[in-house]
Protein backbone atom coordinates (compact mmCIF):
# COMPACT_ATOMS: atom_id res chain seq x y z
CA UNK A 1 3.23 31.17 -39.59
CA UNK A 2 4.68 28.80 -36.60
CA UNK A 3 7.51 30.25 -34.73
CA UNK A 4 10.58 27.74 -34.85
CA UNK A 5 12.23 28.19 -31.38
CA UNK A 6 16.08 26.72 -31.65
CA UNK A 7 17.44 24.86 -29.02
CA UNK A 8 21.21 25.11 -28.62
CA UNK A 9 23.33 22.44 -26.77
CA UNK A 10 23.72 24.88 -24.14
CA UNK A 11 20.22 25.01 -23.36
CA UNK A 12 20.50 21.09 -22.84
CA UNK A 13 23.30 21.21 -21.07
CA UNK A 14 22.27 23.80 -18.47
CA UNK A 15 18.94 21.82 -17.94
CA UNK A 16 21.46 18.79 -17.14
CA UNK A 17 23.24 20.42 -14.93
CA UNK A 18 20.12 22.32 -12.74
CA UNK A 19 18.57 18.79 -13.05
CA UNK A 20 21.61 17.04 -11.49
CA UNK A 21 21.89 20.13 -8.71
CA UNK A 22 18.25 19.57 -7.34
CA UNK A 23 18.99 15.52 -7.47
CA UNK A 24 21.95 16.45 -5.33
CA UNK A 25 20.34 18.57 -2.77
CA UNK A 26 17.40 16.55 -2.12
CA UNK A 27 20.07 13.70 -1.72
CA UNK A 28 22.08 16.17 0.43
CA UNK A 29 18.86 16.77 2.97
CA UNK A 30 17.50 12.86 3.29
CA UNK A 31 21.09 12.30 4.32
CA UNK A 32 21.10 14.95 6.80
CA UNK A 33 17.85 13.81 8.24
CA UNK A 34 18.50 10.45 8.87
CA UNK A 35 20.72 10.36 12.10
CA UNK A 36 19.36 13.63 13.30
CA UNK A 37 19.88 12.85 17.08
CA UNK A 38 23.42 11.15 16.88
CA UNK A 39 24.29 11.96 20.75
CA UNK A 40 20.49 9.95 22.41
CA UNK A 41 20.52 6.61 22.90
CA UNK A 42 17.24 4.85 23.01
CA UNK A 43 17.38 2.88 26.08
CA UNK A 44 15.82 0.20 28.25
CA UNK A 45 15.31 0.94 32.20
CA UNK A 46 17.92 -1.60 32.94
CA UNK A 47 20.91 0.56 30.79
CA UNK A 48 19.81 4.15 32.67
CA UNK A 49 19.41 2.19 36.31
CA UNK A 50 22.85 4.31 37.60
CA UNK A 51 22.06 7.50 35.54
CA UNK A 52 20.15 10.65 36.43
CA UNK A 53 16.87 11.12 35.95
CA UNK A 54 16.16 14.79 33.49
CA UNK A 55 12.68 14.97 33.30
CA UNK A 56 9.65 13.43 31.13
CA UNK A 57 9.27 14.85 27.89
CA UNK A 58 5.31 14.34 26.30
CA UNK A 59 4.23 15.42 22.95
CA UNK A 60 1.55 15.41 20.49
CA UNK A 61 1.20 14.99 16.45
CA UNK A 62 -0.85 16.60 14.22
CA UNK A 63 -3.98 14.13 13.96
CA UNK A 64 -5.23 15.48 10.97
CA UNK A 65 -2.37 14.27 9.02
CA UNK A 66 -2.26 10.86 10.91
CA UNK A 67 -5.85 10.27 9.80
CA UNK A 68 -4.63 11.43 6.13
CA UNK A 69 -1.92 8.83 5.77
CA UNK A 70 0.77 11.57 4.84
CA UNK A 71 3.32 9.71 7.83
CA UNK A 72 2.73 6.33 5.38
CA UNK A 73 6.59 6.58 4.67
CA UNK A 74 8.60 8.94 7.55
CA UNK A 75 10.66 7.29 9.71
CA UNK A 76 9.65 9.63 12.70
CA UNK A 77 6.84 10.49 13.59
CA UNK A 78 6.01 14.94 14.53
CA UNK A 79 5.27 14.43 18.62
CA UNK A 80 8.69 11.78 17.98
CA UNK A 81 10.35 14.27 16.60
CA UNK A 82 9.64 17.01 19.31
CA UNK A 83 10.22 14.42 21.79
CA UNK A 84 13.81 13.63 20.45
CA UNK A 85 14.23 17.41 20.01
CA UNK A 86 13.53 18.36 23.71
CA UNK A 87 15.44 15.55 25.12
CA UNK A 88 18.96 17.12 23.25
CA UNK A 89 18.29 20.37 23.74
CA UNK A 90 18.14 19.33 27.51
CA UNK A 91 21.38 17.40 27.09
CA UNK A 92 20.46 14.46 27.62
CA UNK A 93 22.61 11.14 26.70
CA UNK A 94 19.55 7.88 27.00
CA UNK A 95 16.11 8.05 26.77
CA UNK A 96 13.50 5.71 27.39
CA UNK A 97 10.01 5.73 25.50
CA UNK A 98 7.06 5.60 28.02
CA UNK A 99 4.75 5.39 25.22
CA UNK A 100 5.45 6.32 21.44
CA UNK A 101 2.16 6.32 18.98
CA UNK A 102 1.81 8.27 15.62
CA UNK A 103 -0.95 10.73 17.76
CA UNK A 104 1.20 11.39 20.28
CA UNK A 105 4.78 10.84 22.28
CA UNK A 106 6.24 10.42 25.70
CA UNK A 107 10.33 9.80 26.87
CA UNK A 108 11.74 10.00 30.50
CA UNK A 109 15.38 11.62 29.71
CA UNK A 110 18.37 10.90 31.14
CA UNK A 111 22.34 11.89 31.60
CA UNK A 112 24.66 9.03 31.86
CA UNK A 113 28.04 10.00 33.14
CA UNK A 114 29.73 7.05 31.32
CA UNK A 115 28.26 7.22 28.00
C-alpha cells in the first residue's frame, strides 16, 4: 500500500520563504563584492606624478584554474585581487598597474595627499 504524504500550505509557504532568503543573500554578497576597494583609484603615472611612492605590490593566480576556464565570468582576477588587497591594507589612495594578466599581477602604490 503507497503512503500518501499531505502537503499543507505551510509546507509551501515555508519553502517560499527559505527560497526567497537564499535569493536574497546571494543578492546581498554579489552586491558586496562589487566595489570591494572603494578608497584605490586606478591611476595613470601622470595623476600620481606629485604623490608618494608606497611600494610595488606583485602577485600570482592559481594557474590551474586559469587553464580550467573557472575566471570565464569574475570580474577580478585572484593575483588582482591580492594585489588590490595589499595596496589598502597599506593605505594607499592610487595605484598604477605595471602589468595585470589572469596568471599573475603587479601595482606600484601610492598616497596622494589631495585625494
Amino acid at each position: 500500500m503507497p503512503i500518501k504524504i499531505k502537503i499543507s500550505p505551510q509546507m509551501i509557504y515555508d519553502r517560499r520563504i527559505k527560497k526567497l532568503l537564499v535569493l536574497f543573500f546571494i543578492f546581498f554578497f554579489w552586491a558586496c563584492t562589487q566595489n570591494r576597494f572603494p578608497e584605490l583609484v586606478i591611476a595613470e603615472e601622470d595623476m600620481v606624478a606629485d604623490c608618494m611612492y608606497m611600494d610595488t605590490i606583485s602577485e600570482t593566480s592559481d594557474p590551474g584554474k586559469f587553464m580550467a576556464g573557472f575566471n570565464k565570468y569574475r570580474k577580478y582576477y585572484e593575483g588582482e585581487l591580492k594585489v588590490l588587497e595589499r595596496a589598502s591594507y597599506l593605505g594607499a589612495t592610487h595605484v598604477v598597474w605595471v602589468y595585470n594578466y589572469p596568471i599573475g599581477s603587479s601595482a606600484s602604490a601610492f598616497w596622494c595627499e589631495n585625494e
